[in-house]
N, C-alpha and C. Protein backbone atom coordinates (compact mmCIF):
# COMPACT_ATOMS: atom_id res chain seq x y z
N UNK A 1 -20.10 -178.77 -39.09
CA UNK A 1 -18.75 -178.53 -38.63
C UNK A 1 -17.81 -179.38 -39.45
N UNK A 2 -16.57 -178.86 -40.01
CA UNK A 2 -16.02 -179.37 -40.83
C UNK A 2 -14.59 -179.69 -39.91
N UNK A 3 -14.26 -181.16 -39.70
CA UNK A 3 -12.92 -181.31 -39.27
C UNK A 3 -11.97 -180.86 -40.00
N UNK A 4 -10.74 -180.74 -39.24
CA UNK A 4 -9.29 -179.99 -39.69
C UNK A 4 -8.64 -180.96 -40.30
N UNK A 5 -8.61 -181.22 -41.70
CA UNK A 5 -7.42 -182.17 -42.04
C UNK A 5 -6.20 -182.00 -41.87
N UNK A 6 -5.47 -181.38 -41.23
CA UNK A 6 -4.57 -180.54 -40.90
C UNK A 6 -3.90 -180.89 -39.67
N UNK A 7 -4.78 -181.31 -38.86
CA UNK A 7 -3.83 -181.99 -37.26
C UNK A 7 -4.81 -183.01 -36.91
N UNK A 8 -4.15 -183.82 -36.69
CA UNK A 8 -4.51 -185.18 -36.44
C UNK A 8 -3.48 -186.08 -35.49
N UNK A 9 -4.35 -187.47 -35.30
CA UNK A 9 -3.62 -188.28 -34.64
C UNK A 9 -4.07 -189.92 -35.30
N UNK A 10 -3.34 -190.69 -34.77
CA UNK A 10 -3.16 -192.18 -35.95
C UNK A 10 -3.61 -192.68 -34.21
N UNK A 11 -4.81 -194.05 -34.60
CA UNK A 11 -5.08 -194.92 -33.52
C UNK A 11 -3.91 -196.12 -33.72
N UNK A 12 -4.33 -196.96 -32.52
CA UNK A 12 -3.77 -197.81 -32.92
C UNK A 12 -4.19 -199.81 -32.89
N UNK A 13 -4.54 -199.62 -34.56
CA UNK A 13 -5.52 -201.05 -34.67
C UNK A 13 -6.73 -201.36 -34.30
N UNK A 14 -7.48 -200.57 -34.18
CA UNK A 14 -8.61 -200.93 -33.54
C UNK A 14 -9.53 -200.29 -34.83
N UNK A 15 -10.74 -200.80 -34.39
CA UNK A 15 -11.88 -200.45 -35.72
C UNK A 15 -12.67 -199.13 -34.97
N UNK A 16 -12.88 -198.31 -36.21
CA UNK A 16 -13.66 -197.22 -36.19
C UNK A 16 -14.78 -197.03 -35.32
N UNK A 17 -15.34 -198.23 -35.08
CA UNK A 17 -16.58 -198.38 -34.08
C UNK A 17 -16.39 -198.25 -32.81
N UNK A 18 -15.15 -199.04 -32.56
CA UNK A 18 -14.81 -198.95 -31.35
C UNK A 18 -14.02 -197.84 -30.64
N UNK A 19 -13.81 -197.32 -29.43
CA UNK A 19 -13.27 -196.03 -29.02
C UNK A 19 -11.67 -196.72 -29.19
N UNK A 20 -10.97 -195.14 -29.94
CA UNK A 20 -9.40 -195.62 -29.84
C UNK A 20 -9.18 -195.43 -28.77
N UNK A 21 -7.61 -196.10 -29.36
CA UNK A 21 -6.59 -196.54 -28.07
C UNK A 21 -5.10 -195.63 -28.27
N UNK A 22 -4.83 -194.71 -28.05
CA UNK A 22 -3.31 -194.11 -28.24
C UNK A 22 -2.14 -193.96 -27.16
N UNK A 23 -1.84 -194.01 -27.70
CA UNK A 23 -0.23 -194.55 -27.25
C UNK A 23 0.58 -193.02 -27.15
N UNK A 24 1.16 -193.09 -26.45
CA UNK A 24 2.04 -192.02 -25.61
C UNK A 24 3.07 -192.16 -25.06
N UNK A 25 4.12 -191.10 -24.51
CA UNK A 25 5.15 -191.55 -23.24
C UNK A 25 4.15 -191.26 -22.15
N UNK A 26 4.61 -192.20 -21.04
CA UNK A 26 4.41 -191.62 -19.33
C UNK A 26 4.28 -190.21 -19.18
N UNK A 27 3.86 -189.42 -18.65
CA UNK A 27 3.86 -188.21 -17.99
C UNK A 27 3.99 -188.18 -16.91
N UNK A 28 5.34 -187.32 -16.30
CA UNK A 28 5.27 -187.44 -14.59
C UNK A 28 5.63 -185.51 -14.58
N UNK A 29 4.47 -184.85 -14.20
CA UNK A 29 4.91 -183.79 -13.81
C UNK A 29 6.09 -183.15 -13.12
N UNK A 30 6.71 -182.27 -13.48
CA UNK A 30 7.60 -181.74 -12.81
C UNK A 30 7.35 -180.95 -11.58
N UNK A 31 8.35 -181.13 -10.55
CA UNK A 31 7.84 -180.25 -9.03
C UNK A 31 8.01 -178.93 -9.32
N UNK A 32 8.86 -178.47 -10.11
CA UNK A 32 9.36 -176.97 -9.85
C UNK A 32 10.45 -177.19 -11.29
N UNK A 33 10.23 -175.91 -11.86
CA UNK A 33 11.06 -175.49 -13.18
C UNK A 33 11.54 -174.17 -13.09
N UNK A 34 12.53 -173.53 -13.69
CA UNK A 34 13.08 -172.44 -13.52
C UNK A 34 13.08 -172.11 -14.94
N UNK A 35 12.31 -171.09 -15.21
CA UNK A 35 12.10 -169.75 -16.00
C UNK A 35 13.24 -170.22 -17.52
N UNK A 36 14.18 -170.52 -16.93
CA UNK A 36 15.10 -171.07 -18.39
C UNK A 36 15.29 -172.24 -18.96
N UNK A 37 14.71 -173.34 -17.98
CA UNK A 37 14.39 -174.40 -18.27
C UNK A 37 13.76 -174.84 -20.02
N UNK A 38 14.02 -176.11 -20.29
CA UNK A 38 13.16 -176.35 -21.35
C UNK A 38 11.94 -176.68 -21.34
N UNK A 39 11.16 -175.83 -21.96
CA UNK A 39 9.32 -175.92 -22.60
C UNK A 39 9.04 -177.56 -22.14
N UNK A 40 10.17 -178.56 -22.93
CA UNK A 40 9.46 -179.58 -23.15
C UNK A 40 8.96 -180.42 -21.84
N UNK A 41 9.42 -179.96 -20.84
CA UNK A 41 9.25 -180.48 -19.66
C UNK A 41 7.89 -180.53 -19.26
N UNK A 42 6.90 -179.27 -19.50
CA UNK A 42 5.83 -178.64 -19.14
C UNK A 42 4.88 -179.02 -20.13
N UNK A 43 5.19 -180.29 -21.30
CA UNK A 43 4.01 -180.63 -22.38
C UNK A 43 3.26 -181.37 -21.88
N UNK A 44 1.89 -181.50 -21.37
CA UNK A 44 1.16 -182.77 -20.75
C UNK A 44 0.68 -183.45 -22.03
N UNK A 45 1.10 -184.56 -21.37
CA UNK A 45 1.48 -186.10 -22.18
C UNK A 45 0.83 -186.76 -20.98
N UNK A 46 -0.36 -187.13 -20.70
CA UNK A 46 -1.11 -187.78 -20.49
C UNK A 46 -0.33 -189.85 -20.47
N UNK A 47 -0.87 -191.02 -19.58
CA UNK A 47 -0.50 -191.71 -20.29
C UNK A 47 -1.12 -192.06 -21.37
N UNK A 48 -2.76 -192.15 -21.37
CA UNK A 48 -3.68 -192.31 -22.97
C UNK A 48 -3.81 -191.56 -23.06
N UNK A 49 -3.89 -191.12 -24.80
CA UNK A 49 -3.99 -189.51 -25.00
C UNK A 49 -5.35 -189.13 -25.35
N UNK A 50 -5.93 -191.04 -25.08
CA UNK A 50 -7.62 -190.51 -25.30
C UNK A 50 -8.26 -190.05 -24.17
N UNK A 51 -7.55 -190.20 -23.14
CA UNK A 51 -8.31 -189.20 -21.70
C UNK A 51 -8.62 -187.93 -21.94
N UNK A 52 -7.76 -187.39 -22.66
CA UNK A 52 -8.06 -186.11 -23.01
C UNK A 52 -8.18 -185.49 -24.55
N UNK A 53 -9.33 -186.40 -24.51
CA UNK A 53 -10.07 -186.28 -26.70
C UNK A 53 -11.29 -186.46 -26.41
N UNK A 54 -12.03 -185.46 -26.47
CA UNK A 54 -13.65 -185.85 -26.73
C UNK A 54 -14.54 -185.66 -27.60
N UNK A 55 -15.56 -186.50 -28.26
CA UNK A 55 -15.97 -186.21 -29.35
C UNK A 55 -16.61 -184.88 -29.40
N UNK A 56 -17.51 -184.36 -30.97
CA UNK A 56 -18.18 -183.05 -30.60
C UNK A 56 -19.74 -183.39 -30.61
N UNK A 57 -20.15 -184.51 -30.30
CA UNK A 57 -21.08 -185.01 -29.74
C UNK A 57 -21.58 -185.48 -28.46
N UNK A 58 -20.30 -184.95 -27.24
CA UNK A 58 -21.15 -185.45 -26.06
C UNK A 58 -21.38 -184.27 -25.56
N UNK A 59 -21.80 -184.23 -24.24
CA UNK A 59 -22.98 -182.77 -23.64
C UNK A 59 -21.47 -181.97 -23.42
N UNK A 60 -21.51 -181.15 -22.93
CA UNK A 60 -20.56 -180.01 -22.25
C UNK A 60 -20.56 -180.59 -20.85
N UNK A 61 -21.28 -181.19 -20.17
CA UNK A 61 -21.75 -181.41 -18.82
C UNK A 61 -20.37 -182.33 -18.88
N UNK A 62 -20.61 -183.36 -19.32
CA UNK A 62 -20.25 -184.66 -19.73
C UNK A 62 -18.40 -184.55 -19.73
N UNK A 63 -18.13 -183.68 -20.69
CA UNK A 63 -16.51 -183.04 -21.14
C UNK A 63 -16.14 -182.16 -19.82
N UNK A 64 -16.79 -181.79 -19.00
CA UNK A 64 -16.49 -180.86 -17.67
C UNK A 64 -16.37 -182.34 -16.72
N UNK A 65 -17.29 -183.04 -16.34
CA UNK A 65 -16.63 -184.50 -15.39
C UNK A 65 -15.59 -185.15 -16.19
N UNK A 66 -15.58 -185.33 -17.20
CA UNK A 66 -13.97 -185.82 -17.55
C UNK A 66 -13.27 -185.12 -17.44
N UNK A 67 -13.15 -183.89 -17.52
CA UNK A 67 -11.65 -182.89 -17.05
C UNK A 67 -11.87 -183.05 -15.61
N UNK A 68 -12.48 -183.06 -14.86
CA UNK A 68 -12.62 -183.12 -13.37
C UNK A 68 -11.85 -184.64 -13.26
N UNK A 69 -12.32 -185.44 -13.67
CA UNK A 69 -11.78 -186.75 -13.23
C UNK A 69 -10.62 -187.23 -14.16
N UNK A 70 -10.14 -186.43 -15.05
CA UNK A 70 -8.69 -186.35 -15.36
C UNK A 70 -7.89 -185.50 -15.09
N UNK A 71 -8.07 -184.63 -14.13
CA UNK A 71 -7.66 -183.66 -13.57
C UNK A 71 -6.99 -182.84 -14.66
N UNK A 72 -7.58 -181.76 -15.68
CA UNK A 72 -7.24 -181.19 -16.62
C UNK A 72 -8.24 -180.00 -16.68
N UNK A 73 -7.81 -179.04 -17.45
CA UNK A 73 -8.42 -178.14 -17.60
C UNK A 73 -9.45 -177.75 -19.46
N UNK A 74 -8.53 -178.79 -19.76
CA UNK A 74 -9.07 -178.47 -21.40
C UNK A 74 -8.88 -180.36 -21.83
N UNK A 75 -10.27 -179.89 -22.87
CA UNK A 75 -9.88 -181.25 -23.64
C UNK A 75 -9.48 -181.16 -25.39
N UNK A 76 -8.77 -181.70 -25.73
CA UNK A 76 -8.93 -181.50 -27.78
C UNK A 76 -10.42 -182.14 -27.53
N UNK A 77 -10.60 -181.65 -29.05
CA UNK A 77 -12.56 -182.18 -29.36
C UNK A 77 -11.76 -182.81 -30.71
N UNK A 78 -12.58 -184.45 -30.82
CA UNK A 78 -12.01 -184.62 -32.47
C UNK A 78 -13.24 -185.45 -33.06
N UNK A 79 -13.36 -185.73 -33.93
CA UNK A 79 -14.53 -185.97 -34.76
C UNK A 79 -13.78 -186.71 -36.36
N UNK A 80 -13.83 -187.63 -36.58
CA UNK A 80 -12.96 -188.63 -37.03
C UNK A 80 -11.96 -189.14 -36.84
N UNK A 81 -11.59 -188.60 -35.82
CA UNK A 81 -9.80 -188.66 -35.86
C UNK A 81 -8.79 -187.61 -36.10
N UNK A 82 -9.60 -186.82 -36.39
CA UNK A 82 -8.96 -185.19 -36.63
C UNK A 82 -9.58 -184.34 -35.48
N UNK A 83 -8.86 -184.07 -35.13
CA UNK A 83 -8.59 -182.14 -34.05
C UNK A 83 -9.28 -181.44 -34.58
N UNK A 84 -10.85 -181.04 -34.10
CA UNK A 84 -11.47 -180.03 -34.61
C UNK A 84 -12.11 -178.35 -33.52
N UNK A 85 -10.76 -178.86 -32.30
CA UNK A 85 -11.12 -177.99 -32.04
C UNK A 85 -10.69 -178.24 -29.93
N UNK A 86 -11.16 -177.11 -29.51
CA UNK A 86 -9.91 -177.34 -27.35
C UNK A 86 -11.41 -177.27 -26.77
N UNK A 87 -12.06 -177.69 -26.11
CA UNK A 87 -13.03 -177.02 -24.70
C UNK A 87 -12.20 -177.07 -23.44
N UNK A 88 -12.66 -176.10 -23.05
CA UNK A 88 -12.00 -175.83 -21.27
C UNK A 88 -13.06 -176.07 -20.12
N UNK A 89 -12.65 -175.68 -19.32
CA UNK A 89 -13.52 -176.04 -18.31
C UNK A 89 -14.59 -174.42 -18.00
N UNK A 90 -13.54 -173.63 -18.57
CA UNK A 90 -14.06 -172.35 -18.31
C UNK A 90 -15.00 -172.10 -19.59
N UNK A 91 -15.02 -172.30 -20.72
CA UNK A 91 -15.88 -172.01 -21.57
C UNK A 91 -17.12 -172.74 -21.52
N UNK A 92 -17.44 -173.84 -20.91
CA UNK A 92 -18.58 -174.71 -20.24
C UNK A 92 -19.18 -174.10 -18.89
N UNK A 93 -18.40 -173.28 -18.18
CA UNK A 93 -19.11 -172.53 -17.41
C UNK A 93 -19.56 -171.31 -17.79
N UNK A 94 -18.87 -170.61 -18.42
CA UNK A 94 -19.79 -169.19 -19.30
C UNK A 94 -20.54 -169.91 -20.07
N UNK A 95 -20.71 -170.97 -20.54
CA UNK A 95 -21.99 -171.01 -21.19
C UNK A 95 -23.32 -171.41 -21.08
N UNK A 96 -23.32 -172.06 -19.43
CA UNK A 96 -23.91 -172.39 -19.00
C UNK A 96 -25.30 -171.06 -18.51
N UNK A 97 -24.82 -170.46 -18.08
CA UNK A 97 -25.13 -168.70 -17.45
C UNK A 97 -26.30 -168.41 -18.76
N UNK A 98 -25.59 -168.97 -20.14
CA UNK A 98 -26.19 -168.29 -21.84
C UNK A 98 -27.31 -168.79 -22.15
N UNK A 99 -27.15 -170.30 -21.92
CA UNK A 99 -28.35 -171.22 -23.03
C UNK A 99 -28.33 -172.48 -21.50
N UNK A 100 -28.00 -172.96 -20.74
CA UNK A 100 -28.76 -173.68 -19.80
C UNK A 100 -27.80 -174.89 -20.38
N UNK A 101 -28.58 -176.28 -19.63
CA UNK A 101 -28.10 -177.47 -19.86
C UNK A 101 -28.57 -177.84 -21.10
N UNK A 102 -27.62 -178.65 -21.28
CA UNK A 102 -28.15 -179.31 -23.18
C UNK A 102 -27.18 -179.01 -24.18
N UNK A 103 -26.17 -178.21 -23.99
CA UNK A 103 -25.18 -177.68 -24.95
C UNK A 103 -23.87 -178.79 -25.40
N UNK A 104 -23.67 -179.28 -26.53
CA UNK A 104 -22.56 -180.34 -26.82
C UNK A 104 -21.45 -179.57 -27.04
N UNK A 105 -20.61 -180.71 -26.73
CA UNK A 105 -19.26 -179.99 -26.98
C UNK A 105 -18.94 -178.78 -28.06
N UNK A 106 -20.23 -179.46 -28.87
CA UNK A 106 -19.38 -178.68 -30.81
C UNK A 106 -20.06 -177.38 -30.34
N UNK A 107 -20.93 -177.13 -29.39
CA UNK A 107 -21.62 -176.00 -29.18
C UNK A 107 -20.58 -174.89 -28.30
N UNK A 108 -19.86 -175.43 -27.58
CA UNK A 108 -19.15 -174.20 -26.46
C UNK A 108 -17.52 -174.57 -26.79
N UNK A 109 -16.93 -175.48 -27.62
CA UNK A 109 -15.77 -175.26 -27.77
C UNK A 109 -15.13 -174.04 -29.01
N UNK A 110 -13.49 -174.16 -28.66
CA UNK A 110 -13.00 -173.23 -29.73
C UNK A 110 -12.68 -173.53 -30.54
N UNK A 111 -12.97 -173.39 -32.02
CA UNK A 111 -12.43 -174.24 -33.25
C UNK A 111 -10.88 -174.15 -32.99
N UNK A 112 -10.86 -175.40 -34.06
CA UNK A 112 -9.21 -175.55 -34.23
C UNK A 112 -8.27 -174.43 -34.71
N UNK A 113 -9.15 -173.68 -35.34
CA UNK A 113 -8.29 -172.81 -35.74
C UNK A 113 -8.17 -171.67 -35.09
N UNK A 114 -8.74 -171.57 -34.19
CA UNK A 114 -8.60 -170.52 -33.22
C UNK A 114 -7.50 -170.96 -32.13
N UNK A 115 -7.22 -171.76 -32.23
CA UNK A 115 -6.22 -172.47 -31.06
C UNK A 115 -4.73 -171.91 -31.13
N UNK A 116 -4.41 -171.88 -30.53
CA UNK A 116 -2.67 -170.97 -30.73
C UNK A 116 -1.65 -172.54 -30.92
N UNK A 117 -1.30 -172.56 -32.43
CA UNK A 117 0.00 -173.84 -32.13
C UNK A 117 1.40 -173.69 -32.19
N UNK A 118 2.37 -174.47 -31.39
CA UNK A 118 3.42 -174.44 -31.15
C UNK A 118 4.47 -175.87 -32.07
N UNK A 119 4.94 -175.44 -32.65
CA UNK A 119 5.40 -176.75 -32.82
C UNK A 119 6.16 -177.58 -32.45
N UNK A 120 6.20 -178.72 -32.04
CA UNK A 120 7.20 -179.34 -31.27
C UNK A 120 8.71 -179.13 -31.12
N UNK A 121 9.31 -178.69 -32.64
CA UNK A 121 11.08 -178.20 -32.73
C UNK A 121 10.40 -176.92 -31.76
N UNK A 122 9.85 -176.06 -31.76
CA UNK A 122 10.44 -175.15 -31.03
C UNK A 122 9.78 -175.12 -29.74
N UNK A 123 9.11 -175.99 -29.24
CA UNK A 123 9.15 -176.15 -27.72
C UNK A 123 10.52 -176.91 -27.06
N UNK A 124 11.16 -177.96 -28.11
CA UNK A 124 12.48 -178.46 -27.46
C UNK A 124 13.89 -177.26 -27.50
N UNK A 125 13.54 -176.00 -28.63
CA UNK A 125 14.34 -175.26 -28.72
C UNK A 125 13.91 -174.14 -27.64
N UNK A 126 12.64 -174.46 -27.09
CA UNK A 126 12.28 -172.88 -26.52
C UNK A 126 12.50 -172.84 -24.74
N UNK A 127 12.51 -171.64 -24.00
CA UNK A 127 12.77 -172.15 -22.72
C UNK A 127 11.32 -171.82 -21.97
N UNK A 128 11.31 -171.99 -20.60
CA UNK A 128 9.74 -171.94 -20.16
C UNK A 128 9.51 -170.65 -20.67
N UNK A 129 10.18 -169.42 -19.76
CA UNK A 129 10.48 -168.47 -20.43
C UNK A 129 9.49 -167.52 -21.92
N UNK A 130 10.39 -168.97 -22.62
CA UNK A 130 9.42 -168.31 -23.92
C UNK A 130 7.97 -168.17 -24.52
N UNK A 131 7.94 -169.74 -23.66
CA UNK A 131 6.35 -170.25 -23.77
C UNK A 131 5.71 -168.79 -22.53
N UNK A 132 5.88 -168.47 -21.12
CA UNK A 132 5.10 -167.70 -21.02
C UNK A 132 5.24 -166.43 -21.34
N UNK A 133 6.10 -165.64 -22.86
CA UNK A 133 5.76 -164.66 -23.55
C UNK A 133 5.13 -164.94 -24.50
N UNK A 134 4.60 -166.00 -25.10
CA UNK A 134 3.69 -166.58 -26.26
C UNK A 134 2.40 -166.61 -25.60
N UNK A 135 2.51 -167.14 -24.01
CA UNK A 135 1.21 -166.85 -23.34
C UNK A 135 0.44 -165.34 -23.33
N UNK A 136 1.29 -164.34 -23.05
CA UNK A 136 1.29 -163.42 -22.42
C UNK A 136 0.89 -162.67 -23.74
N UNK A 137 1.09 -162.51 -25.48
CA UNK A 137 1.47 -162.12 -26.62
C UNK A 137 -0.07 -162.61 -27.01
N UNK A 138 -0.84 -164.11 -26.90
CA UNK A 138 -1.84 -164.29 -27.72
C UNK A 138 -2.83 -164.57 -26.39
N UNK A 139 -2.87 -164.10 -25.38
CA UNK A 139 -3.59 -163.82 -24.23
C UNK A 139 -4.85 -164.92 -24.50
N UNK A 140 -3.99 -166.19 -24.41
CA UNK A 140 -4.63 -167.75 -24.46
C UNK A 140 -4.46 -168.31 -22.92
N UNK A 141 -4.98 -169.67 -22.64
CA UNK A 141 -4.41 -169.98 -21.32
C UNK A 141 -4.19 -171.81 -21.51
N UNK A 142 -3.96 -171.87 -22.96
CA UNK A 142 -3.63 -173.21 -23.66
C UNK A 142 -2.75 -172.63 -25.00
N UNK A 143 -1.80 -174.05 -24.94
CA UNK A 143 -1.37 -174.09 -26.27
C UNK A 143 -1.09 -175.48 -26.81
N UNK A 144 -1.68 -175.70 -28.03
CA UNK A 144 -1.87 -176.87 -28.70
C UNK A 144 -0.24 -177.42 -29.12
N UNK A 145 0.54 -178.46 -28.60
CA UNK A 145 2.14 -178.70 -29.73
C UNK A 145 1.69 -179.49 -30.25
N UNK A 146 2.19 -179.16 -31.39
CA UNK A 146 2.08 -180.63 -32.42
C UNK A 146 3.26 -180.78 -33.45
N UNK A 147 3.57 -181.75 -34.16
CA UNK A 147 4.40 -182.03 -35.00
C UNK A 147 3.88 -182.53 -36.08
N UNK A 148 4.90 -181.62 -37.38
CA UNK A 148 4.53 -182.61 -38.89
C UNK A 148 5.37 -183.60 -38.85
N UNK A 149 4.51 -184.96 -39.32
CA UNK A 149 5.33 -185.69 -39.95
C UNK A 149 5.07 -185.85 -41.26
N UNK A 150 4.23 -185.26 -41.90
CA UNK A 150 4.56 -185.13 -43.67
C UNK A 150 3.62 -183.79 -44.00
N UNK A 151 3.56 -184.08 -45.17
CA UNK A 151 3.31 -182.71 -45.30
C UNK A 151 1.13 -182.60 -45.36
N UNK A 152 0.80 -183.48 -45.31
CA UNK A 152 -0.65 -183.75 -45.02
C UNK A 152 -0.97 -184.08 -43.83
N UNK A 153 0.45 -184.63 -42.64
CA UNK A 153 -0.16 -184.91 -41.36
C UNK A 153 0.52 -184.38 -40.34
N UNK A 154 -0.51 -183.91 -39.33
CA UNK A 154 0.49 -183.51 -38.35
C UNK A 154 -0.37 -183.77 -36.67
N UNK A 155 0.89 -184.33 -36.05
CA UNK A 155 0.13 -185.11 -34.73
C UNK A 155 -0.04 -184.28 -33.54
N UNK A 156 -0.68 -184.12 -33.32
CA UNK A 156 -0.84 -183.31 -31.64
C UNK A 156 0.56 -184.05 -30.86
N UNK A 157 1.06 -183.61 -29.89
CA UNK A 157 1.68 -184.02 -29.28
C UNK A 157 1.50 -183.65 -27.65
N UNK A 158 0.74 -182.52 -27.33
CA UNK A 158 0.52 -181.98 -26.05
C UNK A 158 -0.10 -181.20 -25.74
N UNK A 159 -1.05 -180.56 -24.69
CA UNK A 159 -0.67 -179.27 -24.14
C UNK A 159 0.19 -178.70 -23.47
N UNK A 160 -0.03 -177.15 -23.30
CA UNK A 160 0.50 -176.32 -22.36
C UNK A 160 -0.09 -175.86 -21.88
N UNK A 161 -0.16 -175.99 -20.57
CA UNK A 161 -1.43 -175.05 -19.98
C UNK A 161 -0.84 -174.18 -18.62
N UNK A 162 -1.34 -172.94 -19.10
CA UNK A 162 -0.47 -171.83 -18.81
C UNK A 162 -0.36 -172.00 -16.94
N UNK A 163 -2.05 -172.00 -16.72
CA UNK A 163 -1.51 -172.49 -15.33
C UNK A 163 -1.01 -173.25 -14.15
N UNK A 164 -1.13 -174.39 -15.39
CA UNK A 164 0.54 -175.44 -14.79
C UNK A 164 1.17 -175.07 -14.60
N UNK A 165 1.84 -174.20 -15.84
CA UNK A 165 3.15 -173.30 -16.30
C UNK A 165 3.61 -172.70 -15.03
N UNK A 166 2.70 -171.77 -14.59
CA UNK A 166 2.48 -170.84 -13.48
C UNK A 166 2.83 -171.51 -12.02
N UNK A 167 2.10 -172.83 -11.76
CA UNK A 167 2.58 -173.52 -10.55
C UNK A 167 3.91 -174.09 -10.31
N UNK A 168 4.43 -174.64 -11.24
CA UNK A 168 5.61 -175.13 -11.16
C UNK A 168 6.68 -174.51 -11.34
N UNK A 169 6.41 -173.06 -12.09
CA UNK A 169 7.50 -172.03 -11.07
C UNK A 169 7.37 -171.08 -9.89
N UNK A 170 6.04 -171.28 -9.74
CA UNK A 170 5.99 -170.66 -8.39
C UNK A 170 6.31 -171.80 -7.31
N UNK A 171 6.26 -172.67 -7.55
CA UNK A 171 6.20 -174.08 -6.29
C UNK A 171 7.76 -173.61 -5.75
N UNK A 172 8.87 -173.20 -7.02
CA UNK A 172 10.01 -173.06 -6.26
C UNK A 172 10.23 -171.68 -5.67
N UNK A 173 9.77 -170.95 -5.92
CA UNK A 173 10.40 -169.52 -5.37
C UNK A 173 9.79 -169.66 -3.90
């Protein structure tokens, strides 16, 4: 499996051996959003953004209790430090049904490049709105934002996950 040089994220100070440490804003979910609202409201921003990064070396079992106990539905998979790819919670259960226990992450996730990305200018330009016709258009139930900051790097910045999306405008109607 070949990582994506292509989206990435920068630790901070710590040695290769040891598990990083990244740095983020707060995340405080929103109760309720209205349809015209801005995207950016709905990016989960985690407070560590390593809660939700797992290598493509641990079981599938393993990446399903951490989304359970980070209460998430998908994790990025990265493998140096680069984004190589989303598991969900749902693709660990169809695969379970296929080949049994024993399957690693690199085995049941979706490569990176299969991932639908958004880029950060146009989630601050876009309204919820738009994000769920991008849902609805690449019949995903994640979307990766990220931002360049040069022209060799570019940082994850969030998900979207559609059925957040979904609760927090239904919470108001």
């Amino acid at each position: 499996m070949k990582a994506n040089p292509g989206i990435s994220w920068r630790a901070s100070g710590r040695s290769a051996a040891s598990a990083p440490q990244y740095s983020a804003p707060q995340y405080s979910a929103p109760q309720y959003v209205d349809r015209d609202d801005c995207a950016v409201q709905v990016v989960s921003k985690p407070p560590h953004e390593n809660l939700w990064v797992i290598g493509t070396d641990y079981g599938a079992e393993e990446a399903l209790k951490k989304m359970f106990w980070q209460g998430v539905g998908a994790l990025l998979v990265s493998s140096h430090y680069h984004v190589v790819g989303l598991i969900t919670a749902e693709d660990i259960k169809r695969q379970r049904g296929r080949s049994g226990a024993g399957q690693r992450v690199a085995d049941v996730m979706t490569d990176a490049g299969h991932v639908p990305l958004l880029g950060w200018q146009d989630v601050l330009d876009a309204s919820l709105n738009d994000v769920l016709q991008i849902f609805e258009s690449t019949r995903t139930n994640h979307l990766m934002v990220v931002q360049s900051e040069d022209s060799d790097f570019t940082r994850v910045r969030g998900l979207i996950y559609r059925r957040q999306l979904r609760r927090f405008i239904q919470t108001r109607s």
